[in-house]
C-alpha atoms as a PDB file:
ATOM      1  CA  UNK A   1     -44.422 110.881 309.439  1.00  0.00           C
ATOM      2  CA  UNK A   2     -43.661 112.203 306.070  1.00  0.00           C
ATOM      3  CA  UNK A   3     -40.047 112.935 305.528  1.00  0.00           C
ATOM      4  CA  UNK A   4     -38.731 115.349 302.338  1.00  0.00           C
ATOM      5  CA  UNK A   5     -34.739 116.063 301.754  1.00  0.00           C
ATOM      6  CA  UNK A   6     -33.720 119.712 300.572  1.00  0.00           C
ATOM      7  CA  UNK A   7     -30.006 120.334 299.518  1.00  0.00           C
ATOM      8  CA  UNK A   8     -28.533 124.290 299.734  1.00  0.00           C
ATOM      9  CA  UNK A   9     -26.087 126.424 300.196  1.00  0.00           C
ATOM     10  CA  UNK A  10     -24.592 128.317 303.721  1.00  0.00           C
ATOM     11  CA  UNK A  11     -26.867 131.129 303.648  1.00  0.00           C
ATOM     12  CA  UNK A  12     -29.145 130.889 301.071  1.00  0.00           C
ATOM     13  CA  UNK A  13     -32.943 131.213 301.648  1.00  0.00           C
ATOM     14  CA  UNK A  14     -34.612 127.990 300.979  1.00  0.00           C
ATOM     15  CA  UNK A  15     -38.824 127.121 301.122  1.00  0.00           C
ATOM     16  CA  UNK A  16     -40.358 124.071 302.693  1.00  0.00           C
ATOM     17  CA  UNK A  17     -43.983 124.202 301.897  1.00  0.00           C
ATOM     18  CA  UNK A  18     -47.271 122.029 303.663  1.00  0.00           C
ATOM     19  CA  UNK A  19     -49.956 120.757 302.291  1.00  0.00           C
ATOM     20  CA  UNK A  20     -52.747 123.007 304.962  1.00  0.00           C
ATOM     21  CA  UNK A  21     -56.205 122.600 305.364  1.00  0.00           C
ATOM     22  CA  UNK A  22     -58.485 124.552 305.308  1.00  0.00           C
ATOM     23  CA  UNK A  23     -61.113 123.685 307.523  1.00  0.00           C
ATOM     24  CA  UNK A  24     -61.206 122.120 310.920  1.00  0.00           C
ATOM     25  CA  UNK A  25     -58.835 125.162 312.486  1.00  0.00           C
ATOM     26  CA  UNK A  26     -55.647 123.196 311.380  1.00  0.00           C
ATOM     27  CA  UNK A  27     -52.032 124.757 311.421  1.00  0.00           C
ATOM     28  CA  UNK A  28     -48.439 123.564 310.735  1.00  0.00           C
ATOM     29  CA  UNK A  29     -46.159 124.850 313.712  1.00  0.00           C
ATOM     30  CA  UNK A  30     -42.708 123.892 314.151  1.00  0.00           C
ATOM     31  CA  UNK A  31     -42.214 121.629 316.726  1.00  0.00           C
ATOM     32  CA  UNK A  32     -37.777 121.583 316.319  1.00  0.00           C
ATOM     33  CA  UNK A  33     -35.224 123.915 314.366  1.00  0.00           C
ATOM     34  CA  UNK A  34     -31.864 123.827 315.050  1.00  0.00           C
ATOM     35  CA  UNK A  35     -30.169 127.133 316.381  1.00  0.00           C
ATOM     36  CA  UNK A  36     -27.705 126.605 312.626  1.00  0.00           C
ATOM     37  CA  UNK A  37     -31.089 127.356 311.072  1.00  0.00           C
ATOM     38  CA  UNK A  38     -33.003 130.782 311.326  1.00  0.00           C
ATOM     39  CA  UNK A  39     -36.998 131.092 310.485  1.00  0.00           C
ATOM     40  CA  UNK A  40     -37.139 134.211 308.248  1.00  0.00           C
ATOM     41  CA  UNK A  41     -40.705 134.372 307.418  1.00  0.00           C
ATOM     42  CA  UNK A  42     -43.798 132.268 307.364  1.00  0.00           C
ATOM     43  CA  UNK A  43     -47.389 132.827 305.722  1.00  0.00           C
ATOM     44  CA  UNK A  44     -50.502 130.859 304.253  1.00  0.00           C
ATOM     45  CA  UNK A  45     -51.099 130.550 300.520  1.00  0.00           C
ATOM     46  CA  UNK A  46     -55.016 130.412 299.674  1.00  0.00           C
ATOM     47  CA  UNK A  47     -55.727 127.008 297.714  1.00  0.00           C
ATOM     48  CA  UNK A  48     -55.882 127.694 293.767  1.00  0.00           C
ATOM     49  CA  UNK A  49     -59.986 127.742 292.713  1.00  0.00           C
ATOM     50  CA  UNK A  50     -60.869 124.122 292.795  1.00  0.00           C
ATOM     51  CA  UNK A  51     -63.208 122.217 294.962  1.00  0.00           C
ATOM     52  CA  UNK A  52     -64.849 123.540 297.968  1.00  0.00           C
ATOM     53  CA  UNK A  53     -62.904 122.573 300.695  1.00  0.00           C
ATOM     54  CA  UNK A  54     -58.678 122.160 299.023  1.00  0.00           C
ATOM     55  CA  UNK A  55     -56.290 122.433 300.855  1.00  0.00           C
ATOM     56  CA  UNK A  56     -53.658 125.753 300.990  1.00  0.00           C
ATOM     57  CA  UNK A  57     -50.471 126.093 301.547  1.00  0.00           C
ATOM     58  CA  UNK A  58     -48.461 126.737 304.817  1.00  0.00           C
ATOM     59  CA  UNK A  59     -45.063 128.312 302.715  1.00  0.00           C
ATOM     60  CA  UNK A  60     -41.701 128.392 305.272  1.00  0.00           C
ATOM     61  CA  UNK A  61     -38.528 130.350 304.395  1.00  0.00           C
ATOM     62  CA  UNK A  62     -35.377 129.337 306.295  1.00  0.00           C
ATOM     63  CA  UNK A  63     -31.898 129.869 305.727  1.00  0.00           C
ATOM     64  CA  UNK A  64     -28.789 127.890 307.404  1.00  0.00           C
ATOM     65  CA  UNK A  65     -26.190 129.501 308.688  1.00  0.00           C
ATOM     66  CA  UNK A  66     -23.325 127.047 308.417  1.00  0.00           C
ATOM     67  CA  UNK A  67     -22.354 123.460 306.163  1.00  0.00           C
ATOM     68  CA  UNK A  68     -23.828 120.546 307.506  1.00  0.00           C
ATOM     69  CA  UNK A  69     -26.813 118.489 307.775  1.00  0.00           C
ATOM     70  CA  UNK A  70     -30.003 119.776 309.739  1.00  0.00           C
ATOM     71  CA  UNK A  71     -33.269 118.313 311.015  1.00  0.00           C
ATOM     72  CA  UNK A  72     -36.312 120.432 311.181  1.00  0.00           C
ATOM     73  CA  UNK A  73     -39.812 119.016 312.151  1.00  0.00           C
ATOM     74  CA  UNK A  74     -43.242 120.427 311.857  1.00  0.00           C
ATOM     75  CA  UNK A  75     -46.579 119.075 313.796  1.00  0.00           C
ATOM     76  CA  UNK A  76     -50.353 120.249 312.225  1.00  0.00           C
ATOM     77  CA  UNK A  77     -52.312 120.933 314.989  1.00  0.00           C
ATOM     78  CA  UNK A  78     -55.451 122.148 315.889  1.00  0.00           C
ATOM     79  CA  UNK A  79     -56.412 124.432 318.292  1.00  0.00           C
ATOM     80  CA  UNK A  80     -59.464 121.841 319.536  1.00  0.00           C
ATOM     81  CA  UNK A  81     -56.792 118.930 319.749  1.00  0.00           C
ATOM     82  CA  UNK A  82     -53.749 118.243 321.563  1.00  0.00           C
ATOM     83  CA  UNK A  83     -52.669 115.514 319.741  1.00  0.00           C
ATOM     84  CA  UNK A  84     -50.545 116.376 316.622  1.00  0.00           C
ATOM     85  CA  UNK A  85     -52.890 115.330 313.110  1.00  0.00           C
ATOM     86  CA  UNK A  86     -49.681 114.806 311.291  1.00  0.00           C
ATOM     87  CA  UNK A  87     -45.781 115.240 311.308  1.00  0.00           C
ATOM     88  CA  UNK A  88     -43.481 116.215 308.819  1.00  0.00           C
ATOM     89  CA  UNK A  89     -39.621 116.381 308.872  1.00  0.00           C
ATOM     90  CA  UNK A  90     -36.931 118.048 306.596  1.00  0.00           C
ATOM     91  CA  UNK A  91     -33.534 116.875 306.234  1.00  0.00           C
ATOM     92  CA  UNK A  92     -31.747 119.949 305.018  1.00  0.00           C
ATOM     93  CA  UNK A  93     -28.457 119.274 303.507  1.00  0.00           C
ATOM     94  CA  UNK A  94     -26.236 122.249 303.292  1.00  0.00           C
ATOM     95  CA  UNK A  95     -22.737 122.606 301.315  1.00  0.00           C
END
């Protein structure tokens, strides 16, 4: 499970953004957000031209509510597969 730290402030809009790819029918969903912490919008960034087959980018934006320290996890799934392909998790750090 990869694991990435992001300091703010209460109430300003922050971005977590994941690695996607795109083949293979593969999405990040969020698997746990804390009710201090509100999803504002969500949306897939095309890969820049490079190889056939690079990856894009699953872009979050999120904004917490109140000071304190949040944990927010994501799972990429497919929609052939149960089983979560990878996990990521946020530490958000808010003063």
């Amino acid at each position: 499970m990869a694991i990435e730290t992001v300091q703010v402030r209460s109430g300003e809009p922050f971005e977590i953004t994941l690695s996607e790819p795109v083949t293979g029918g593969f999405r990040w969903r969020v698997s746990n957000i804390p009710p201090e912490v509100t999803l504002l919008d969500e949306h897939y960034a095309p890969p820049d031209p490079g190889p056939l087959g690079s990856p894009g980018s699953r872009i979050l934006r999120a904004r917490a509510q109140a000071a304190g320290r949040y944990r927010l996890e994501f799972v990429l799934e497919s929609a052939t597969d149960p089983r979560p392909a990878r996990e990521h998790r946020v530490e958000v750090l808010v003063a």
